[in-house]
PDB file of N, CA and C in Angstrom:
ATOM      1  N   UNK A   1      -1.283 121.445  35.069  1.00  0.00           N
ATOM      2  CA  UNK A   1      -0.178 121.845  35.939  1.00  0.00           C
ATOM      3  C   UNK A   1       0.735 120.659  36.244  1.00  0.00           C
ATOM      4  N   UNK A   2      -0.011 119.555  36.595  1.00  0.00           N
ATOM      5  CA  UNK A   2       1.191 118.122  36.719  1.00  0.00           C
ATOM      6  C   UNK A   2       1.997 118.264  35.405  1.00  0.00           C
ATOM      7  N   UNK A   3       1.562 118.100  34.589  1.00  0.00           N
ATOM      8  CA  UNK A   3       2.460 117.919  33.379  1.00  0.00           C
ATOM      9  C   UNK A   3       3.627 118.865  33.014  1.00  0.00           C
ATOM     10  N   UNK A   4       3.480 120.035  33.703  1.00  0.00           N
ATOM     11  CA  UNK A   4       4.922 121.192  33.806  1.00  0.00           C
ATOM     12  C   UNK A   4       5.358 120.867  34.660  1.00  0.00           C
ATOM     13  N   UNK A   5       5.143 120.109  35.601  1.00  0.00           N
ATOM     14  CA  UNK A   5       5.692 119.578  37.293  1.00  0.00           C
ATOM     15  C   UNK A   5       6.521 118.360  36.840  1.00  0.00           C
ATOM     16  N   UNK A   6       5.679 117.583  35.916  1.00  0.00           N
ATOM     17  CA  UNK A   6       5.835 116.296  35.424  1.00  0.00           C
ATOM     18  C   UNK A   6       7.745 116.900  34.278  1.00  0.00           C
ATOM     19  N   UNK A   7       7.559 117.848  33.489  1.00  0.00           N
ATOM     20  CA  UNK A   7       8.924 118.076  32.612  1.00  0.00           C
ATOM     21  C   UNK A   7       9.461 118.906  33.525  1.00  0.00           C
ATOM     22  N   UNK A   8       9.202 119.521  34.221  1.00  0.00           N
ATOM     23  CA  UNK A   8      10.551 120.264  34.882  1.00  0.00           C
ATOM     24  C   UNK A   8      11.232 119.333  35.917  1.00  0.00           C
ATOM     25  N   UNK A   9      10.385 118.255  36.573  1.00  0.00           N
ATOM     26  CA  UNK A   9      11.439 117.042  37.234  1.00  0.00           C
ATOM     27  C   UNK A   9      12.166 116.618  35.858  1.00  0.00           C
ATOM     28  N   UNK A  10      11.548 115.885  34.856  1.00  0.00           N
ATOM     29  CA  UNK A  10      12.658 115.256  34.448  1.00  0.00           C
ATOM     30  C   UNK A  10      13.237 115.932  33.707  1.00  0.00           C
ATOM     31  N   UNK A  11      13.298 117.580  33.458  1.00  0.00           N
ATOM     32  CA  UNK A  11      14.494 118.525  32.899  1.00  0.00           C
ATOM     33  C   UNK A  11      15.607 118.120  34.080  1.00  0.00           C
ATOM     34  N   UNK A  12      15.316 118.384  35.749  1.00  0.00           N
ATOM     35  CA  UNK A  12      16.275 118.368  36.387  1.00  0.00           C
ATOM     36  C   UNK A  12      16.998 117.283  36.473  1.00  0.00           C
ATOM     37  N   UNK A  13      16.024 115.984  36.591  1.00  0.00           N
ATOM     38  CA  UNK A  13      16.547 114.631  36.320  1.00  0.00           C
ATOM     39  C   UNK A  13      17.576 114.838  35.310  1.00  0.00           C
ATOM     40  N   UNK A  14      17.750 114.713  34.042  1.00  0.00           N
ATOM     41  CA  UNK A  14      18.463 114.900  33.006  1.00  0.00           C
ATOM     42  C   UNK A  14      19.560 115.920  32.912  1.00  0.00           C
ATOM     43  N   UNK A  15      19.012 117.019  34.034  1.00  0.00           N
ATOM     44  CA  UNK A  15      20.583 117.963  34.056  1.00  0.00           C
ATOM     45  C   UNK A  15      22.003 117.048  35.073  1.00  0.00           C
ATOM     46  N   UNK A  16      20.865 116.882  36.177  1.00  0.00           N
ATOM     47  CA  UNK A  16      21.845 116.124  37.594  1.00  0.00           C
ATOM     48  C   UNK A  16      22.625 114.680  36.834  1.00  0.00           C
ATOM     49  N   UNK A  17      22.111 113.946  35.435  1.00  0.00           N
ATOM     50  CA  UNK A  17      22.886 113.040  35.081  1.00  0.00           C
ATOM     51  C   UNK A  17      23.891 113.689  34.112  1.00  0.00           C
ATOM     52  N   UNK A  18      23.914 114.179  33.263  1.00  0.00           N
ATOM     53  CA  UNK A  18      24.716 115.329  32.690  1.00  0.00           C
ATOM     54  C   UNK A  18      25.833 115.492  33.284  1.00  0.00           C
ATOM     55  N   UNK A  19      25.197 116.258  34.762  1.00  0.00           N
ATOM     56  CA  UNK A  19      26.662 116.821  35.456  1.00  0.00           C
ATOM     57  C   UNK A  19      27.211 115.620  36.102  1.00  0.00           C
ATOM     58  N   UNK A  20      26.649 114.619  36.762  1.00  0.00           N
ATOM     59  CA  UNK A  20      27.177 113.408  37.401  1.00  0.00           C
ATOM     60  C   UNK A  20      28.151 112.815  36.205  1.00  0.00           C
ATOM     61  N   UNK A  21      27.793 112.517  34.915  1.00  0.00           N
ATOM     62  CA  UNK A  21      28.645 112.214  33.956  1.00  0.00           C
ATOM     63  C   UNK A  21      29.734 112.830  33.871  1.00  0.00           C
ATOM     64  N   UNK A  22      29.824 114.585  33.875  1.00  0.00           N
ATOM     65  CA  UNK A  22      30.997 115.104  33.659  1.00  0.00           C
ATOM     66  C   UNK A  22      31.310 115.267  34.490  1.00  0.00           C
ATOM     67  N   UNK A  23      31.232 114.585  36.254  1.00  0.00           N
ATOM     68  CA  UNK A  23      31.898 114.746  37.715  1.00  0.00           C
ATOM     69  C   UNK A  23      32.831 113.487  37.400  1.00  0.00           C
ATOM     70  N   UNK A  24      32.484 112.398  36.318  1.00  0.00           N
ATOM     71  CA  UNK A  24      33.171 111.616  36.125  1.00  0.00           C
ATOM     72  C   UNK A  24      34.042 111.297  35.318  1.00  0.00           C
ATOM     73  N   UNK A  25      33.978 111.685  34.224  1.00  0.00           N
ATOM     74  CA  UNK A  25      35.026 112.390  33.063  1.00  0.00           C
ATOM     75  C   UNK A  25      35.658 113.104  33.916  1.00  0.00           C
ATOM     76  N   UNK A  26      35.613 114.415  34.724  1.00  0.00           N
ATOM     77  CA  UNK A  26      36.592 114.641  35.106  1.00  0.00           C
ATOM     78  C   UNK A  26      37.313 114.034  36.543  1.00  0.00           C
ATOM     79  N   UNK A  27      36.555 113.152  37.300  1.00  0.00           N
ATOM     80  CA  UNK A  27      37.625 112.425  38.272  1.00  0.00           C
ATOM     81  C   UNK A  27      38.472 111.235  37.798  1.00  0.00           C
ATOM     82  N   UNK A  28      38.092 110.929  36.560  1.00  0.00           N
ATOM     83  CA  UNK A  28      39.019 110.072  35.281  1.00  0.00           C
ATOM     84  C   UNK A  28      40.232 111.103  34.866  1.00  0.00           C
ATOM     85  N   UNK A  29      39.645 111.935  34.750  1.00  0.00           N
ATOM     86  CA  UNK A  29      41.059 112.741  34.059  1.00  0.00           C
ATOM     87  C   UNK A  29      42.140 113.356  35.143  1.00  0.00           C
ATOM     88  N   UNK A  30      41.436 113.231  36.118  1.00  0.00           N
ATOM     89  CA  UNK A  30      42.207 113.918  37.674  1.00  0.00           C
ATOM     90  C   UNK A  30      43.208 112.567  37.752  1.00  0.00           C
ATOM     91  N   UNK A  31      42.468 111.813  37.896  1.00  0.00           N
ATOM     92  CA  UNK A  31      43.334 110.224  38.248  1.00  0.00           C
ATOM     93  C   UNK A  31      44.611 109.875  36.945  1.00  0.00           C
ATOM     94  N   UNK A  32      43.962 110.085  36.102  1.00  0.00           N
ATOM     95  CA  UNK A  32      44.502 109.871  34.350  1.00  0.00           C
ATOM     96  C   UNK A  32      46.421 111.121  35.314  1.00  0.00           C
ATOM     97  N   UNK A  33      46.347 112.491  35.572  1.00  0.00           N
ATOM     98  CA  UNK A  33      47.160 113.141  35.655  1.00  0.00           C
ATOM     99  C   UNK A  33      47.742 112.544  36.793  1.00  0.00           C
ATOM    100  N   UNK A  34      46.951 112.110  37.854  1.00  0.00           N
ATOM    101  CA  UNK A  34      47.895 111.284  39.123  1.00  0.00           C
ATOM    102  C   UNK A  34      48.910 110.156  38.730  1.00  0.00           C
ATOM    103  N   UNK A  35      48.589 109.636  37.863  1.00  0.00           N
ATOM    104  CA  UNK A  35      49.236 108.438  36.744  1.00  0.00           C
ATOM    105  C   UNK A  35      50.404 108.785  36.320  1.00  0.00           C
ATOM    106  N   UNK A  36      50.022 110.105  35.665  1.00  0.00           N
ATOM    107  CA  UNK A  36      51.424 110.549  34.933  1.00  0.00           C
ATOM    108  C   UNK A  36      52.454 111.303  35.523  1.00  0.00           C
ATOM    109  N   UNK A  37      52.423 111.762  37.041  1.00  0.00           N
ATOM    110  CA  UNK A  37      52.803 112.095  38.165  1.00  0.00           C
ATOM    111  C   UNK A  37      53.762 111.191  38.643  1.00  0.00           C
ATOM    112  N   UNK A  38      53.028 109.520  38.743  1.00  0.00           N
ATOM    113  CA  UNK A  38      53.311 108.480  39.462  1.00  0.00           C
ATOM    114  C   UNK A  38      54.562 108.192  38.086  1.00  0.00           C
ATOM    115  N   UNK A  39      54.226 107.933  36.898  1.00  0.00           N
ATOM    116  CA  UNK A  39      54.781 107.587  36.008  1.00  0.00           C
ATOM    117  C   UNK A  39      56.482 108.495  36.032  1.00  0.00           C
ATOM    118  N   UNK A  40      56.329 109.928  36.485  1.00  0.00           N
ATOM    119  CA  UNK A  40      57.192 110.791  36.430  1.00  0.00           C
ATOM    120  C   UNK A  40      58.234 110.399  37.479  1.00  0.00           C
ATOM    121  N   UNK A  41      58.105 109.671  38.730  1.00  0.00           N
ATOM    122  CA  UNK A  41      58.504 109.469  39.633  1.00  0.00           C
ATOM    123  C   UNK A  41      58.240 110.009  41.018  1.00  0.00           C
ATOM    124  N   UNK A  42      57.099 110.944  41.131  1.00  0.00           N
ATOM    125  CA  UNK A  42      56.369 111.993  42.104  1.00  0.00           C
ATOM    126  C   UNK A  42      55.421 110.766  42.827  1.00  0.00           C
ATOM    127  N   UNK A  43      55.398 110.910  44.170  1.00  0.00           N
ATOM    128  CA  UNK A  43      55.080 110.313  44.894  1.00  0.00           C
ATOM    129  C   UNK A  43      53.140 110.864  45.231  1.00  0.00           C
ATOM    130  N   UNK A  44      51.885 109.891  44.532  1.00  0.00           N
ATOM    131  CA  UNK A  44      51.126 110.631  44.519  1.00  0.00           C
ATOM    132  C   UNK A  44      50.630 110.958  45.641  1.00  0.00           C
ATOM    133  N   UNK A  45      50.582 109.996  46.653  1.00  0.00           N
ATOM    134  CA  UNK A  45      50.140 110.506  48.306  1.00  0.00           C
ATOM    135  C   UNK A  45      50.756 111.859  48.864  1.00  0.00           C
ATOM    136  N   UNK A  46      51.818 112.365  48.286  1.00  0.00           N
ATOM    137  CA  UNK A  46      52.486 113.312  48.544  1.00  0.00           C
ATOM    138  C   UNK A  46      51.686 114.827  48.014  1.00  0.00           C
ATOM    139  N   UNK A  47      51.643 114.475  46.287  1.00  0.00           N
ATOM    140  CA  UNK A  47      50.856 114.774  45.720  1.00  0.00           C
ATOM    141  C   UNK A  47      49.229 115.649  46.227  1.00  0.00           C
ATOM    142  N   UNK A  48      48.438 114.336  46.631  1.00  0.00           N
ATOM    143  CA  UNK A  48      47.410 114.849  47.362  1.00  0.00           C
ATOM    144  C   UNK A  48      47.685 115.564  48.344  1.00  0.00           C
ATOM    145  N   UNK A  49      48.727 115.638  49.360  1.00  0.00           N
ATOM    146  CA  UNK A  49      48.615 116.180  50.233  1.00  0.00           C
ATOM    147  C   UNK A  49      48.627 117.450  49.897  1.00  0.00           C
ATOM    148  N   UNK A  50      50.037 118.012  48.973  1.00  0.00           N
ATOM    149  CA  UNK A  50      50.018 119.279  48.215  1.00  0.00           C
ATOM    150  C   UNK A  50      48.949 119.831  47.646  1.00  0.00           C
ATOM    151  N   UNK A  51      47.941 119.132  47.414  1.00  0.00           N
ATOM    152  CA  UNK A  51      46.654 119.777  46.695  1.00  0.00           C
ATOM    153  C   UNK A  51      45.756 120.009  48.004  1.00  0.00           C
ATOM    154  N   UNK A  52      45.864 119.603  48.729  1.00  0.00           N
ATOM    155  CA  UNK A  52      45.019 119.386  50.580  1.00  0.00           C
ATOM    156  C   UNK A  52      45.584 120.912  50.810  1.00  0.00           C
ATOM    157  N   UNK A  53      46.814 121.143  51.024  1.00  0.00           N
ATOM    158  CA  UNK A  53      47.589 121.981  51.575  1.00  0.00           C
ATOM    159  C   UNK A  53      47.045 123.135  50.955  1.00  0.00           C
ATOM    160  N   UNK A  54      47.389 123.049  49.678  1.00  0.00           N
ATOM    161  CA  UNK A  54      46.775 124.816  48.673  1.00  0.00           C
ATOM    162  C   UNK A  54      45.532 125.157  48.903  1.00  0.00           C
ATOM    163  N   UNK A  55      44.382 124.180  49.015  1.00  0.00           N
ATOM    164  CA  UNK A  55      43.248 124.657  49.294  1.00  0.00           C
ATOM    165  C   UNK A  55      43.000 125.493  50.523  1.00  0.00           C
ATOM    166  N   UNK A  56      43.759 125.460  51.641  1.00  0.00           N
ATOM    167  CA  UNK A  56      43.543 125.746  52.652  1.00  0.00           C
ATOM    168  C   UNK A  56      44.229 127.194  52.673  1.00  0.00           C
ATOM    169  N   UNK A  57      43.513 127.934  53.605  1.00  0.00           N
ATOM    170  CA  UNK A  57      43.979 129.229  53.891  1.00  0.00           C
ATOM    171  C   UNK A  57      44.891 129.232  54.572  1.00  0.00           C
ATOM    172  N   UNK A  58      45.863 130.371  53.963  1.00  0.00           N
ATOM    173  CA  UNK A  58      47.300 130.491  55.023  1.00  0.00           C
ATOM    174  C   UNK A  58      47.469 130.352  56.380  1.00  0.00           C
ATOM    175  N   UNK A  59      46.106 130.776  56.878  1.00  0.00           N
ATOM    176  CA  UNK A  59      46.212 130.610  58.534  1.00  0.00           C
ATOM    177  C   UNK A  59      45.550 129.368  59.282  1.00  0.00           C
ATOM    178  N   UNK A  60      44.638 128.703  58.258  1.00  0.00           N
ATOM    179  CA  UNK A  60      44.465 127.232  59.107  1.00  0.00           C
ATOM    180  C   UNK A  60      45.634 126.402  58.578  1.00  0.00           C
ATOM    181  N   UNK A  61      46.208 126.780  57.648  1.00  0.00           N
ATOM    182  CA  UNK A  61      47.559 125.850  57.207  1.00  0.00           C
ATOM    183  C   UNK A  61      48.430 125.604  58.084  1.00  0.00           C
ATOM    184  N   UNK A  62      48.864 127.245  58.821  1.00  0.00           N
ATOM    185  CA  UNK A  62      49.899 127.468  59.784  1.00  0.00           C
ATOM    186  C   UNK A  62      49.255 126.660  61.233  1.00  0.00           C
ATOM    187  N   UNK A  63      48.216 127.072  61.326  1.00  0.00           N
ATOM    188  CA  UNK A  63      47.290 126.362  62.952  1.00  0.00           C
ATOM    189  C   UNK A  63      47.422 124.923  62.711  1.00  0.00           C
ATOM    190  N   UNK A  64      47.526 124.184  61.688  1.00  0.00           N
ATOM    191  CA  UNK A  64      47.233 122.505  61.652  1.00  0.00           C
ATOM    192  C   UNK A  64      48.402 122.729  61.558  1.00  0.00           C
ATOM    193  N   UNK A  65      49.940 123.188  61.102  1.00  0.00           N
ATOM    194  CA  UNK A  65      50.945 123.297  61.054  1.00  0.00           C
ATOM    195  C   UNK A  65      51.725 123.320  62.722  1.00  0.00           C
ATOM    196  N   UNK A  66      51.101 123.825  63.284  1.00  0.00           N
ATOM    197  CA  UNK A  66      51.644 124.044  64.587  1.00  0.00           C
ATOM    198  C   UNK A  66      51.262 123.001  65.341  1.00  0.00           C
ATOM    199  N   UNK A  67      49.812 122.777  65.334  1.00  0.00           N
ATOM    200  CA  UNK A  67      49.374 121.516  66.144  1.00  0.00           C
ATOM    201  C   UNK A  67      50.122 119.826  65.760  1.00  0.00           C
ATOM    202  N   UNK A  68      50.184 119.697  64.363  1.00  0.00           N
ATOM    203  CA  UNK A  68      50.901 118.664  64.138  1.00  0.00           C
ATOM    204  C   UNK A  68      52.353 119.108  65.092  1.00  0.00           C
ATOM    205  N   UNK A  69      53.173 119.551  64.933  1.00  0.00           N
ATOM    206  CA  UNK A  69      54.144 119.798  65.694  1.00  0.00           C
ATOM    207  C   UNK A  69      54.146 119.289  67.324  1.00  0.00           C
ATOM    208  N   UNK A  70      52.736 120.207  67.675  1.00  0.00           N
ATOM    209  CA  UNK A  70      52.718 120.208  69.752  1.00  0.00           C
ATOM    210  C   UNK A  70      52.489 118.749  69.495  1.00  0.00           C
ATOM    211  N   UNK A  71      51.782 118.286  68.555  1.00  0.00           N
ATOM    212  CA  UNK A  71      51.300 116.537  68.711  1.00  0.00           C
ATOM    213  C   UNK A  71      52.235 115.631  68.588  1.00  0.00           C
ATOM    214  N   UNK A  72      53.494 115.717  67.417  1.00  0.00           N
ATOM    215  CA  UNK A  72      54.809 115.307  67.537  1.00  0.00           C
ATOM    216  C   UNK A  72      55.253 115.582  68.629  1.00  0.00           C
ATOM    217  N   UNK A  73      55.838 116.546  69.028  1.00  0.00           N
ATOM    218  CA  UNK A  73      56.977 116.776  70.014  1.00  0.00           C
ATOM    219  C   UNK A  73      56.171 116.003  71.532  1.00  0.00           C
ATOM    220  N   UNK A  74      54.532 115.994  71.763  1.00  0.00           N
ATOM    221  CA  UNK A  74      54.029 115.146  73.101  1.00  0.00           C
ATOM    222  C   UNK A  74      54.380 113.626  72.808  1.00  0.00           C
ATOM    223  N   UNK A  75      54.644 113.221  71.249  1.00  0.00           N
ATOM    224  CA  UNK A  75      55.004 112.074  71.084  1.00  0.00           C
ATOM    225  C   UNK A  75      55.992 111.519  71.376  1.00  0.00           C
ATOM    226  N   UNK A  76      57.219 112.702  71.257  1.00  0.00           N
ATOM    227  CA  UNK A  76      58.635 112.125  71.179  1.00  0.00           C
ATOM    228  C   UNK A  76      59.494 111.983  69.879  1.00  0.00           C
ATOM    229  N   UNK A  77      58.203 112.432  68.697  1.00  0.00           N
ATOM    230  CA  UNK A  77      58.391 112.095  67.884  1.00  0.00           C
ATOM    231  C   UNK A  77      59.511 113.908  66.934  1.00  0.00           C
ATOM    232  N   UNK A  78      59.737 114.554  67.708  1.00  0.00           N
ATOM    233  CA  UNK A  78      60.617 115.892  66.864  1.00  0.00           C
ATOM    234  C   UNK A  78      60.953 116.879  67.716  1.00  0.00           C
TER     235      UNK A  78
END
């Protein structure tokens, strides 16, 4: 019984490096497109934010949308 205990850890071992490899190939290729963004003249901090923004659901978008606002305007700042 150790010895099926013994290959199914290092099956999982060997899957979790696999995918860690291709978490990195693709945050190379994410960065690789931020490049060519930057290269285009697109501002990438901007960028991220737009990708921040889409993930989020229409209605916590609008709620952090509003609060930035009450938090400006207590500033002075709009």
């Amino acid at each position: 019984m150790a010895e099926a205990t013994d290959d199914r850890l290092r099956l999982l071992i060997e899957r979790i490096e696999r995918l860690e490899e291709e978490k990195k190939g693709t945050a190379d290729d994410i960065r690789d497109v931020y490049a060519e963004g930057k290269a285009h003249g697109y501002d990438t901090k901007i960028m991220r934010q737009l990708i921040k923004l889409r993930k989020m659901k229409p209605d916590e978008r609008s709620e952090q949308d509003m609060l930035l606002e009450t938090y400006k305007a207590a500033l002075g700042m709009g």
